[in-house]
Protein backbone atom coordinates (compact mmCIF):
# COMPACT_ATOMS: atom_id res chain seq x y z
CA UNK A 1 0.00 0.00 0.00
CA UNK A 2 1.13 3.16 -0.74
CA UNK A 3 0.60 5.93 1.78
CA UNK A 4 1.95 9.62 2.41
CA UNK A 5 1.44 10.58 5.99
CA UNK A 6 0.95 14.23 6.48
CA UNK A 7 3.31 15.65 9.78
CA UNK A 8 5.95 14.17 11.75
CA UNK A 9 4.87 14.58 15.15
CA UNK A 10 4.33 11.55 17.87
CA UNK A 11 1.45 10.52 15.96
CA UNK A 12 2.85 10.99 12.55
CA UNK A 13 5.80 9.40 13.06
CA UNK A 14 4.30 6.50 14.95
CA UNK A 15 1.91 5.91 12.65
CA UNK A 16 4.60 6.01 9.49
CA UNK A 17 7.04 3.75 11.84
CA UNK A 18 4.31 1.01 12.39
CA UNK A 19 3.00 1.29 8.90
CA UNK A 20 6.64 1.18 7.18
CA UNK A 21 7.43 -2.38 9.58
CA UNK A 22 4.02 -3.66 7.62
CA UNK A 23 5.86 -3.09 4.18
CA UNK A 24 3.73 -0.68 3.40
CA UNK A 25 5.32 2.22 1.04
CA UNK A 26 5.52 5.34 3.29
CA UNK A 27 6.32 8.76 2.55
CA UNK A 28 6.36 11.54 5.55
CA UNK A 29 5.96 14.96 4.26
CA UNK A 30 6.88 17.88 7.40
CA UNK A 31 8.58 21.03 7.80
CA UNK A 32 11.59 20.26 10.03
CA UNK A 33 14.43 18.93 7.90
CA UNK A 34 15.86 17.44 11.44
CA UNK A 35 12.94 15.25 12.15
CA UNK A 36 12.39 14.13 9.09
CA UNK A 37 16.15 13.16 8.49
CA UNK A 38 16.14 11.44 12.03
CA UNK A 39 13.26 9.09 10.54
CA UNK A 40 14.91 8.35 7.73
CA UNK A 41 17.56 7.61 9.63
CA UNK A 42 15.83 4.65 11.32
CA UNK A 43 13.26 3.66 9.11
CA UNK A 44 12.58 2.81 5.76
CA UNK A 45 11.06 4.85 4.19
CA UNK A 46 10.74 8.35 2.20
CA UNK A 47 10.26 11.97 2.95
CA UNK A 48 9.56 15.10 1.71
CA UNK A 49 10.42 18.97 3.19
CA UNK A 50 7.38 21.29 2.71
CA UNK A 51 4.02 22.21 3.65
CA UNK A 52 1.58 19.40 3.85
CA UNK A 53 -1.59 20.96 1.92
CA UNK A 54 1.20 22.88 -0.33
CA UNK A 55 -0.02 20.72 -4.39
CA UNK A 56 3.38 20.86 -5.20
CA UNK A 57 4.30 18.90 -1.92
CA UNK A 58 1.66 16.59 -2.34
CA UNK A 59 3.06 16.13 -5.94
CA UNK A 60 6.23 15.47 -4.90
CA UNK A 61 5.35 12.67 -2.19
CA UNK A 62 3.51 10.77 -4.78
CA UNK A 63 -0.43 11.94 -4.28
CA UNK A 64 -1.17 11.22 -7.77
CA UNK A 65 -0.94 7.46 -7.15
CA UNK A 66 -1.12 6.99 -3.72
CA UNK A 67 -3.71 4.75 -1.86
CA UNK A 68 -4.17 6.91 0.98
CA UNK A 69 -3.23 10.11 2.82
CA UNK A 70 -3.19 10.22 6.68
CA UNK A 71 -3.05 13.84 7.52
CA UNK A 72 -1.60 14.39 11.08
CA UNK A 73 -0.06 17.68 10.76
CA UNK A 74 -0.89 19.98 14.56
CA UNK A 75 -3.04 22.20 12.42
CA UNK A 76 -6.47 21.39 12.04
CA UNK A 77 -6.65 23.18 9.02
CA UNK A 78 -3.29 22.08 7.34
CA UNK A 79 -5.03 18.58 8.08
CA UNK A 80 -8.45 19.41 6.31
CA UNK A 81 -7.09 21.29 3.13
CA UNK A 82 -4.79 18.77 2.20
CA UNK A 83 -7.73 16.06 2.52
CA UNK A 84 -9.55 18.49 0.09
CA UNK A 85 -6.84 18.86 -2.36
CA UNK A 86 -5.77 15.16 -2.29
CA UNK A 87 -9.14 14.28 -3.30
CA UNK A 88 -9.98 17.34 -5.89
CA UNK A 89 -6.36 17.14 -7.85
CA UNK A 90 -5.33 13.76 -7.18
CA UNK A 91 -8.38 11.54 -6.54
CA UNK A 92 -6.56 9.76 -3.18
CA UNK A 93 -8.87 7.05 -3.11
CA UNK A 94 -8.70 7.05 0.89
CA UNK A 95 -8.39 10.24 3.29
CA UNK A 96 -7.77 10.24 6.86
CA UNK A 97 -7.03 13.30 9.34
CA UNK A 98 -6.65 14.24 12.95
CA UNK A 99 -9.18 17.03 13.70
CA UNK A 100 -8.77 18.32 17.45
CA UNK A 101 -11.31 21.34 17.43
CA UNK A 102 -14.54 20.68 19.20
CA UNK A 103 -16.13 23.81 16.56
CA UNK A 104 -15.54 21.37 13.88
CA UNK A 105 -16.26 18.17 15.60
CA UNK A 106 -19.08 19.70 16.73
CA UNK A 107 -20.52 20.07 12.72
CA UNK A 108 -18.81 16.81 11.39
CA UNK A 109 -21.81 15.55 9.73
CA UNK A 110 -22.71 18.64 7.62
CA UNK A 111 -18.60 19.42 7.20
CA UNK A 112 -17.08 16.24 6.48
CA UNK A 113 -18.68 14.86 3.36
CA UNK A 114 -17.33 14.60 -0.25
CA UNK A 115 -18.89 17.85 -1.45
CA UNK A 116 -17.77 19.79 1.14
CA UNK A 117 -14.20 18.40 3.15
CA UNK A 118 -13.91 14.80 1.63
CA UNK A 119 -12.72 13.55 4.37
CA UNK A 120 -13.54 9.90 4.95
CA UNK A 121 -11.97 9.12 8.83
CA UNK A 122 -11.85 11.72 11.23
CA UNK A 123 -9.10 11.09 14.23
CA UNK A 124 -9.42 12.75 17.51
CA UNK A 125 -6.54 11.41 19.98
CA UNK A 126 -8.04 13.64 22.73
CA UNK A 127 -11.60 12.28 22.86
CA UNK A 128 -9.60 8.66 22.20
CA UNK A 129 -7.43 9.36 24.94
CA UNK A 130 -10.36 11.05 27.15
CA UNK A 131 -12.40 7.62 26.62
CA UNK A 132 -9.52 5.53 27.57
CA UNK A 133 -8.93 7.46 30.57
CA UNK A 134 -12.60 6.94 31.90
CA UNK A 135 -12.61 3.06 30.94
CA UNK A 136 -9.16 2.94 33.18
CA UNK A 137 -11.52 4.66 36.14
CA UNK A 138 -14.37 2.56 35.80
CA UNK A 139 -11.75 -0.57 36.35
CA UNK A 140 -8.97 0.49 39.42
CA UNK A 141 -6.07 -1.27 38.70
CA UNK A 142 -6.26 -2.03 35.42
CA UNK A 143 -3.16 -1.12 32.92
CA UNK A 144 -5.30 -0.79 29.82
CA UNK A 145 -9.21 -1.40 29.03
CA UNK A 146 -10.19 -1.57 25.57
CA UNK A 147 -13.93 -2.04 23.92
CA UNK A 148 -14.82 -4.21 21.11
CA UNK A 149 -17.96 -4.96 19.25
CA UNK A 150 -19.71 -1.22 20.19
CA UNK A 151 -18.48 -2.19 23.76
CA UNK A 152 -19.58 -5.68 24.13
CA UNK A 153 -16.51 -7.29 24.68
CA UNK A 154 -13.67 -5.59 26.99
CA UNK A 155 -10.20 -6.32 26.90
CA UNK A 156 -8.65 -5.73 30.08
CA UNK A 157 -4.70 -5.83 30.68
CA UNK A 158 -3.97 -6.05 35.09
CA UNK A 159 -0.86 -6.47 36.84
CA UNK A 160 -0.91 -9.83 38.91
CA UNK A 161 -0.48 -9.41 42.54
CA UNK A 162 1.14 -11.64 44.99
CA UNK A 163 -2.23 -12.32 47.35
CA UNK A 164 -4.48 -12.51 44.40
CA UNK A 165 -6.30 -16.00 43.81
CA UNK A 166 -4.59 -16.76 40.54
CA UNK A 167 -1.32 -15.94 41.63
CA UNK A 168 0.66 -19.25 41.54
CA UNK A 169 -2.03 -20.92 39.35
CA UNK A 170 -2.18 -21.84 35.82
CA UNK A 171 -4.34 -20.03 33.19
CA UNK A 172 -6.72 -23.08 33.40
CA UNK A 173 -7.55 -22.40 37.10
CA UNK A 174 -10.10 -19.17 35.87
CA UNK A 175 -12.49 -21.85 34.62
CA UNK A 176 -12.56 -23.25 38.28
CA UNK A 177 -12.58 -19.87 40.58
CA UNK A 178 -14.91 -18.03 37.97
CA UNK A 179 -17.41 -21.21 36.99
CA UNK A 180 -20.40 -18.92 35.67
CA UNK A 181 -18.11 -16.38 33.84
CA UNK A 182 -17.21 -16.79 30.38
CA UNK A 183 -13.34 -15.42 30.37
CA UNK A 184 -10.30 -15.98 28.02
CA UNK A 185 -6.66 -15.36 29.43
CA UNK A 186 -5.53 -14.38 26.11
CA UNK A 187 -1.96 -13.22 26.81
CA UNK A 188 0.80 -13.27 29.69
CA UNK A 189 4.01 -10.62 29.36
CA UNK A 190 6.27 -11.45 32.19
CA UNK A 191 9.30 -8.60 32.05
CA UNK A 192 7.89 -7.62 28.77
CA UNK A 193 8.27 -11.06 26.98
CA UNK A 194 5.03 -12.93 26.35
CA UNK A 195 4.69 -16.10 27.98
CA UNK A 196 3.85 -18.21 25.50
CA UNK A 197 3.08 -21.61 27.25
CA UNK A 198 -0.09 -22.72 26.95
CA UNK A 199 -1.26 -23.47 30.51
CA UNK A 200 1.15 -21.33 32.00
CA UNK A 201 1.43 -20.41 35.50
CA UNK A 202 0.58 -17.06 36.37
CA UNK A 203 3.64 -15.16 38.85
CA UNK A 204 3.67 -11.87 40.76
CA UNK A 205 4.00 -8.64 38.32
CA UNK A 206 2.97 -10.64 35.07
CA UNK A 207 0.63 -8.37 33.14
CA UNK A 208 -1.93 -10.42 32.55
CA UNK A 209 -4.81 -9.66 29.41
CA UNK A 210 -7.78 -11.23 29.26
CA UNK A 211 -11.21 -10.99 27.49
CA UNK A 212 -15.15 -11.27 28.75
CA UNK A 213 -18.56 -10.07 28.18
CA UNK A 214 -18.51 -6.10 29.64
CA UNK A 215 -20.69 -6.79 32.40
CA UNK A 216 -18.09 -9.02 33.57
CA UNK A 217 -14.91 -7.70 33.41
CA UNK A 218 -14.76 -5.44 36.94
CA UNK A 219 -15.44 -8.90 38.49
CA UNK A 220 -13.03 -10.78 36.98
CA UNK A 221 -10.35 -8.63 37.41
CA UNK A 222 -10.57 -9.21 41.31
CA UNK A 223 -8.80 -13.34 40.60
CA UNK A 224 -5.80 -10.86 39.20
CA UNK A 225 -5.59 -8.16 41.38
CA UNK A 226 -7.00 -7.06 45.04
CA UNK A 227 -10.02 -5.19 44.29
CA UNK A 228 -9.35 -1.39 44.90
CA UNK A 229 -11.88 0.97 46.44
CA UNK A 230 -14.11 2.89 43.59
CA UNK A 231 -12.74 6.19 42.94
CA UNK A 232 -15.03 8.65 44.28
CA UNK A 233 -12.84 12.13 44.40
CA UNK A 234 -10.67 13.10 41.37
CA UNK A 235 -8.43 15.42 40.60
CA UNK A 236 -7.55 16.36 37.50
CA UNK A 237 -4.27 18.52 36.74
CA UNK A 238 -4.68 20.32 33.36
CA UNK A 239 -7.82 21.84 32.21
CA UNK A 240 -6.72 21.43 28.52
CA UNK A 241 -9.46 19.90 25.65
CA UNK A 242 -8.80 16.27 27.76
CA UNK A 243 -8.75 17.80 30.93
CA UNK A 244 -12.07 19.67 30.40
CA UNK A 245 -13.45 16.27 28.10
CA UNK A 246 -12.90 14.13 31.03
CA UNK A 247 -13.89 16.21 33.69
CA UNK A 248 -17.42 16.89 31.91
CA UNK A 249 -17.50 12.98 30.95
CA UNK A 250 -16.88 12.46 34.86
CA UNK A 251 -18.75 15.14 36.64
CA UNK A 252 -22.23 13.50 36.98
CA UNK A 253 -20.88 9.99 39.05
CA UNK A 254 -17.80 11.74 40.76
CA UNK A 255 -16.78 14.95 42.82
CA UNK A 256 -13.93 16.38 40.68
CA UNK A 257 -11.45 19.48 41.37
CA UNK A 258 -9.81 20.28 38.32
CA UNK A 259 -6.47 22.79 38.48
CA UNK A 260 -5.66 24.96 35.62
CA UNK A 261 -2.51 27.82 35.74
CA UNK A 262 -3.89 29.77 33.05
CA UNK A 263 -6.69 32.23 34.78
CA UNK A 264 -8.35 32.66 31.32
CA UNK A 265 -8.75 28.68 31.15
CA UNK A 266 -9.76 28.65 34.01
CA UNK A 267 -12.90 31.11 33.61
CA UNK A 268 -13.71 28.33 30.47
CA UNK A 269 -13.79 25.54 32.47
CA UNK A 270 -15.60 27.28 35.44
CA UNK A 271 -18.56 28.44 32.65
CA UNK A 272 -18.18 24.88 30.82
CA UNK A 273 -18.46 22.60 34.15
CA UNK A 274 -21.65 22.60 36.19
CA UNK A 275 -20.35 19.83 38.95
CA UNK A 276 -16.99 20.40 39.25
CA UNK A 277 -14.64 22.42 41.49
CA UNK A 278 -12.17 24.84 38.99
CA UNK A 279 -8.99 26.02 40.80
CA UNK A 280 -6.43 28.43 39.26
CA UNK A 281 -3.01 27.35 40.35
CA UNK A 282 0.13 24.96 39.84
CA UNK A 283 -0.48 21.75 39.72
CA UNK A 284 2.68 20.89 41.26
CA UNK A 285 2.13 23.53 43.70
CA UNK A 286 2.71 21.44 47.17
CA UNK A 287 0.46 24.01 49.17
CA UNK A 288 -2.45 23.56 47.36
CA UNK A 289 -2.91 20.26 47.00
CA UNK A 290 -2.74 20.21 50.85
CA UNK A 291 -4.83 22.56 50.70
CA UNK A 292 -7.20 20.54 48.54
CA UNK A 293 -7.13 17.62 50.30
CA UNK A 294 -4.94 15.66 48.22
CA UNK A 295 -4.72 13.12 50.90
CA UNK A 296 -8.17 12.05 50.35
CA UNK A 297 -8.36 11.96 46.44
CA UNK A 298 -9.06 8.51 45.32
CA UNK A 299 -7.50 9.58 42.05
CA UNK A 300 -4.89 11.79 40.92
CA UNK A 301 -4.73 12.78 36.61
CA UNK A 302 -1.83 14.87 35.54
CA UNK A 303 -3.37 15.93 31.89
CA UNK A 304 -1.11 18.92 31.04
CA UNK A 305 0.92 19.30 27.79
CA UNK A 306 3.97 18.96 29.15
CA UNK A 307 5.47 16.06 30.23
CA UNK A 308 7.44 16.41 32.69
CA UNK A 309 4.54 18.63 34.95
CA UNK A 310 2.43 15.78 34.92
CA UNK A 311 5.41 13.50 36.11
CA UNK A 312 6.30 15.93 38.41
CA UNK A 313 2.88 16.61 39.68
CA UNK A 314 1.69 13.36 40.13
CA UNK A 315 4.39 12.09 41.99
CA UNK A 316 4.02 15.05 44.23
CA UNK A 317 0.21 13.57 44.33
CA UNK A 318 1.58 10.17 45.45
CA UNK A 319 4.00 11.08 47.79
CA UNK A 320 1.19 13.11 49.48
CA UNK A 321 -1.13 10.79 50.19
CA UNK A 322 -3.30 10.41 46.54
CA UNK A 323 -4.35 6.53 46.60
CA UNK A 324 -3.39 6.18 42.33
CA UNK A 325 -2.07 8.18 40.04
CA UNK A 326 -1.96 8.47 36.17
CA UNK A 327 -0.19 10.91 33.66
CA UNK A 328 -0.70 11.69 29.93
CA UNK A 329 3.33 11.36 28.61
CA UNK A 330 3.94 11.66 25.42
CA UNK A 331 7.63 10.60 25.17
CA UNK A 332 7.75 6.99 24.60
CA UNK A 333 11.19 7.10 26.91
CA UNK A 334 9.68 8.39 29.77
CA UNK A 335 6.50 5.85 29.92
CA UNK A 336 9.01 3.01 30.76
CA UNK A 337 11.09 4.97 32.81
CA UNK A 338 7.85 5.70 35.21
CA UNK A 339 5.18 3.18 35.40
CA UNK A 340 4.58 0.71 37.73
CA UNK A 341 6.77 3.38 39.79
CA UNK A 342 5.47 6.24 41.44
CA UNK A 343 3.16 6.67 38.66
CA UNK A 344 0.12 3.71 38.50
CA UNK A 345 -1.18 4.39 34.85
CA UNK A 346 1.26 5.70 32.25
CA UNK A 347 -1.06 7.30 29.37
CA UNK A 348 0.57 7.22 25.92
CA UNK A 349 -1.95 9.67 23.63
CA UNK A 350 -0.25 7.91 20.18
CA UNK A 351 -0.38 4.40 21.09
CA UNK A 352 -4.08 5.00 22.08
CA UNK A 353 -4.40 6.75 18.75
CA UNK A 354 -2.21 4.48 16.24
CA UNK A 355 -4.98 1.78 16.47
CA UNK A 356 -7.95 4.17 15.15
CA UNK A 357 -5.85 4.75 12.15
CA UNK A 358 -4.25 0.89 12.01
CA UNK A 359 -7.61 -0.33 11.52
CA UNK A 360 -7.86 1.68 7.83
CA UNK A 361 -5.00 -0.18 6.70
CA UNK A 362 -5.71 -3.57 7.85
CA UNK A 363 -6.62 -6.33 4.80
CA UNK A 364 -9.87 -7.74 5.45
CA UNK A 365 -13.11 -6.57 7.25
CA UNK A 366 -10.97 -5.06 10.40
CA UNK A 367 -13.42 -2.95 12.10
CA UNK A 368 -11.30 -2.33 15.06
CA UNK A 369 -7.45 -1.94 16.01
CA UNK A 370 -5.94 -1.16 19.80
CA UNK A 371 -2.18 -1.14 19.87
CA UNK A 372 -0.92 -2.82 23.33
CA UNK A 373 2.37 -3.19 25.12
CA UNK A 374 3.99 -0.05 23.47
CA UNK A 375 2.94 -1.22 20.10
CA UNK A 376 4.62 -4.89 20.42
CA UNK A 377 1.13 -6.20 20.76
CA UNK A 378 -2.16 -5.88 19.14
CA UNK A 379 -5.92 -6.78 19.39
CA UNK A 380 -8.07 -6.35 16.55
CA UNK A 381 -11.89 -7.17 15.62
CA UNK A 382 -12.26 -9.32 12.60
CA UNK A 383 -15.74 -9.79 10.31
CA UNK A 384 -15.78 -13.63 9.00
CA UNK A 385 -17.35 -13.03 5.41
CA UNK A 386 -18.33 -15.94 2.98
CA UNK A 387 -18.44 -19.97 3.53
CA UNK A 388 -16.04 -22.97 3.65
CA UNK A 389 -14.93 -22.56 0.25
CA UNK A 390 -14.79 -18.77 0.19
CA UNK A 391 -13.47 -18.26 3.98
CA UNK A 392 -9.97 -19.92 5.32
CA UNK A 393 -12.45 -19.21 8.82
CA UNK A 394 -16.08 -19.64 8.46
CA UNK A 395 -17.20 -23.05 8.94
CA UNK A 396 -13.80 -23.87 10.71
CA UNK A 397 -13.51 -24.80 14.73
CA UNK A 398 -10.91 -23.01 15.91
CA UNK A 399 -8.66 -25.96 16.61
CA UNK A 400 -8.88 -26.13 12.86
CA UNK A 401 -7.45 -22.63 12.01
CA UNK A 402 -3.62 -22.34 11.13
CA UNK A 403 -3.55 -19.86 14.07
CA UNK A 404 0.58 -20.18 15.50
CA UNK A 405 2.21 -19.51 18.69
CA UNK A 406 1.40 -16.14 19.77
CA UNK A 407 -2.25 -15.55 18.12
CA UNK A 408 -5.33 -16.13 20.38
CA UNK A 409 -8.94 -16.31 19.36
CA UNK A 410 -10.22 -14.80 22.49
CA UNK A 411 -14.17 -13.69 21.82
CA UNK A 412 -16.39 -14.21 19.34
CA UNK A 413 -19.98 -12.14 18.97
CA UNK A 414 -22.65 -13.58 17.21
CA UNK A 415 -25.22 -10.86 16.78
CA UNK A 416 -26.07 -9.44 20.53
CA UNK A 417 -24.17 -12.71 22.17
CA UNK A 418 -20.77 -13.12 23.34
CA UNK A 419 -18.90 -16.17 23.12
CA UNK A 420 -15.73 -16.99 25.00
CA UNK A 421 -13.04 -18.81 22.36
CA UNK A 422 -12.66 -22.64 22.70
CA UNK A 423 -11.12 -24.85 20.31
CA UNK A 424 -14.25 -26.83 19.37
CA UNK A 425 -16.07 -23.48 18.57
CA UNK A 426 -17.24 -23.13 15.03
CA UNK A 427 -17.06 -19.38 13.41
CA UNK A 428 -19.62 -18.49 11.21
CA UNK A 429 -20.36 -16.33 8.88
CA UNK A 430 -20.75 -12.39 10.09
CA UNK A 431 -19.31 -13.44 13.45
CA UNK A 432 -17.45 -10.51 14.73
CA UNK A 433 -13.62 -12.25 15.93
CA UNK A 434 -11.70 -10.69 18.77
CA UNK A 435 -8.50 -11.63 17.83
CA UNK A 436 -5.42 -11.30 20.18
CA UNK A 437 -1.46 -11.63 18.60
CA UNK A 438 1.42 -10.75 20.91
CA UNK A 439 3.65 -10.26 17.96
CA UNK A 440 3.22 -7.86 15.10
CA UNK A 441 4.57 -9.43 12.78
CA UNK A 442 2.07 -12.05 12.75
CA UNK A 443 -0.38 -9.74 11.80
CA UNK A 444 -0.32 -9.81 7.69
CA UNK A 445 -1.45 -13.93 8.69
CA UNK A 446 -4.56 -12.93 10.83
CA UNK A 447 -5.65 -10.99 7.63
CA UNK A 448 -5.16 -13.28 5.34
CA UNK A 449 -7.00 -15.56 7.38
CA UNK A 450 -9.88 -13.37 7.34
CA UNK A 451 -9.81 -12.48 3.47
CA UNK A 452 -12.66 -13.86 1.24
CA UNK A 453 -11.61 -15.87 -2.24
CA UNK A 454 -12.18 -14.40 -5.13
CA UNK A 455 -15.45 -16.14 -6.00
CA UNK A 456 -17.44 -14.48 -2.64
């Protein structure tokens, strides 16, 4: 496939790094001769210095017989224009880009449409990153919590504690402690190497991933880790677009205080929230969060732009007395260098994002993609099309499918019901397939797997 991504930001250049390991043809078009050298450096593929919705630029990065342009420039409006001429001078048969604005998001049905901004995907890391956030609160502990199947099926990635009941115990032993839940262990990472054993036992500090229905999932985490108290109080460090999504997301179920240094912020977010507290002040600022009762905040989020504030700040938050923290970092470097530190939940705003746009590249009917483990790992959502002679899946038990070591069939929904994978289930056709591969290089073979002959 060949595809020209637009800006070479985190998200640009993590979406042209994953896409140039899957052999697709990439091309990064940006403005800063030093990033764009530095990527070239490291990765195959091809650049171009200029402005992204310049038709010259375009030209030159191969628009006129490309498959698709991913426009991730930090201008909304570089983003949108360069959709519009991609389509009106070069007919780019696909056209993705990152809009941030709420005006426009707010108007995307009447906007984004052929005849007026042919745009066909519209990305938004900060309401991905705001929804991510608030499935992480609705599960305390969890590492990651990811929907699939309009939120039928959760995936759910928890650190295994030493007093928990399937500490010790292989993966089997769920089956027995959880008899009337249908669950799937469908990955172990123990010191970030996937444990690939198939009745493994599970040890202290594995992160452990497993699948169920939704309804299930808060339950089932408690075999993995000790069940923590619900958060009631948050605080929320940054009143940014996420800060201010979040807080109005949250608002309704939980008392929030929100802290914002900017005093003309803070007058938005004081007219824009009806049930929250709005304070004007340093988030790092030791005095005020004893002031604000820090001590007795259930939850701590550091959402500011800048990195290391929110490390800063929320291991100020820790130290005095917050019972879990989390913080949006946008360096990959740092998120190793913190979590599972002082710092519970490490929030990385491109891997949340990459999978939104992965799924627009995947072969086959790939309705969903969520990157996991720093982009080592992946889960996607599969639709079996066709029959036995069509389909290298439908008709086929699982036991039957030429799956390897390191790809797990974890879910599979039939219309509203969920189905935990088992080897002597049969997939059928229009089953939606939660599919679960701890390398990414196994991916191109999950697609082809779900690919429909040429007769269908």
């Amino acid at each position: 496939m060949k595809i020209i991504v637009l800006g070479a930001g985190q998200v640009g250049s993590t979406v042209a790094q994953n896409l140039a390991h899957e052999n697709n043809d990439v091309t990064v078009v940006d403005t800063n001769l030093e990033t764009l050298q530095e990527l070239q450096n490291r990765i195959d593929l091809s650049t171009v210095y200029g402005h992204a919705a310049h038709p010259e630029v375009l030209r030159q990065a191969g628009a006129e017989d490309a498959d698709m342009i991913i426009a991730a420039t930090n201008s909304d409006e570089t983003n949108m224009i360069a959709c519009q001429i991609a389509y009106t001078l070069f007919r780019t048969t696909s056209r993705i880009a990152r809009v941030r604005s709420q005006e426009y998001l707010k108007e995307k049905r009447t906007l984004f449409q052929k005849k007026h901004i042919p745009i066909d995907v519209l990305i938004s890391p900060e309401r991905l990153v705001t929804d991510h956030i608030e499935r992480i609160i609705q599960h305390p502990g969890a590492l990651q919590v990811v929907d699939f199947a309009d939120g039928k099926v959760r995936l759910v990635g928890v650190i295994a504690e030493a007093s928990a009941p399937m500490t010790g115990k292989p993966v089997r032993a769920i089956h027995e402690l959880l008899p009337n839940f249908g669950v799937c262990i469908a990955a172990i990472f123990r010191e970030n190497d996937p444990v690939t054993e198939p009745d493994a036992v599970i040890q202290e500090n594995d992160i452990v991933f497993y699948i169920a229905a939704k309804g299930h999932t808060v339950s089932i985490m408690e075999q993995f880790h000790q069940p923590d108290k619900p958060s009631k109080h948050v605080m929320i460090a940054g009143g940014g677009n996420i800060g201010m999504a979040l807080a109005k997301k949250l608002e309704k179920k939980y008392r929030i205080k929100i802290i914002e240094k900017n005093p003309a912020r803070a007058r938005v977010l004081g007219e824009s929230l009806h049930n929250s507290l709005v304070l004007c002040g340093d988030v790092a600022d030791q005095d005020l969060l004893l002031e604000e009762n820090i001590d007795s905040m259930d939850l701590f989020c550091a959402l500011t732009n800048d990195d290391e504030a929110n490390i800063l700040s929320a291991m100020v938050a820790r130290k005095m007395g917050a019972r879990s923290v989390m913080s949006l970092i946008n360096r990959p470097a740092y998120v190793d260098l913190v979590e599972r530190g002082f710092i519970d939940v490490a929030i990385s705003p491109h891997n949340v994002t990459i999978g939104a746009l992965l799924r627009h590249v995947r072969r086959g009917d790939v309705v969903a993609v969520h990157s996991l483990r720093r982009g080592t790992a992946e889960a996607l959502e599969a639709i079996a099309h066709g029959d036995r002679d069509s389909s290298l899946v439908v008709g086929r038990t699982i036991s039957e499918l030429d799956l390897g070591e390191g790809t797990t069939i974890g879910a599979v929904v039939r219309g509203n019901q969920v189905i935990i994978g088992h080897n002597d289930l049969e997939i059928e056709a229009e089953d939606h397939v939660i599919v679960f591969v701890t390398d990414k290089q196994l991916i191109p073979a999950v697609e082809n797997l779900f690919q429909v002959g040429i007769t269908y």
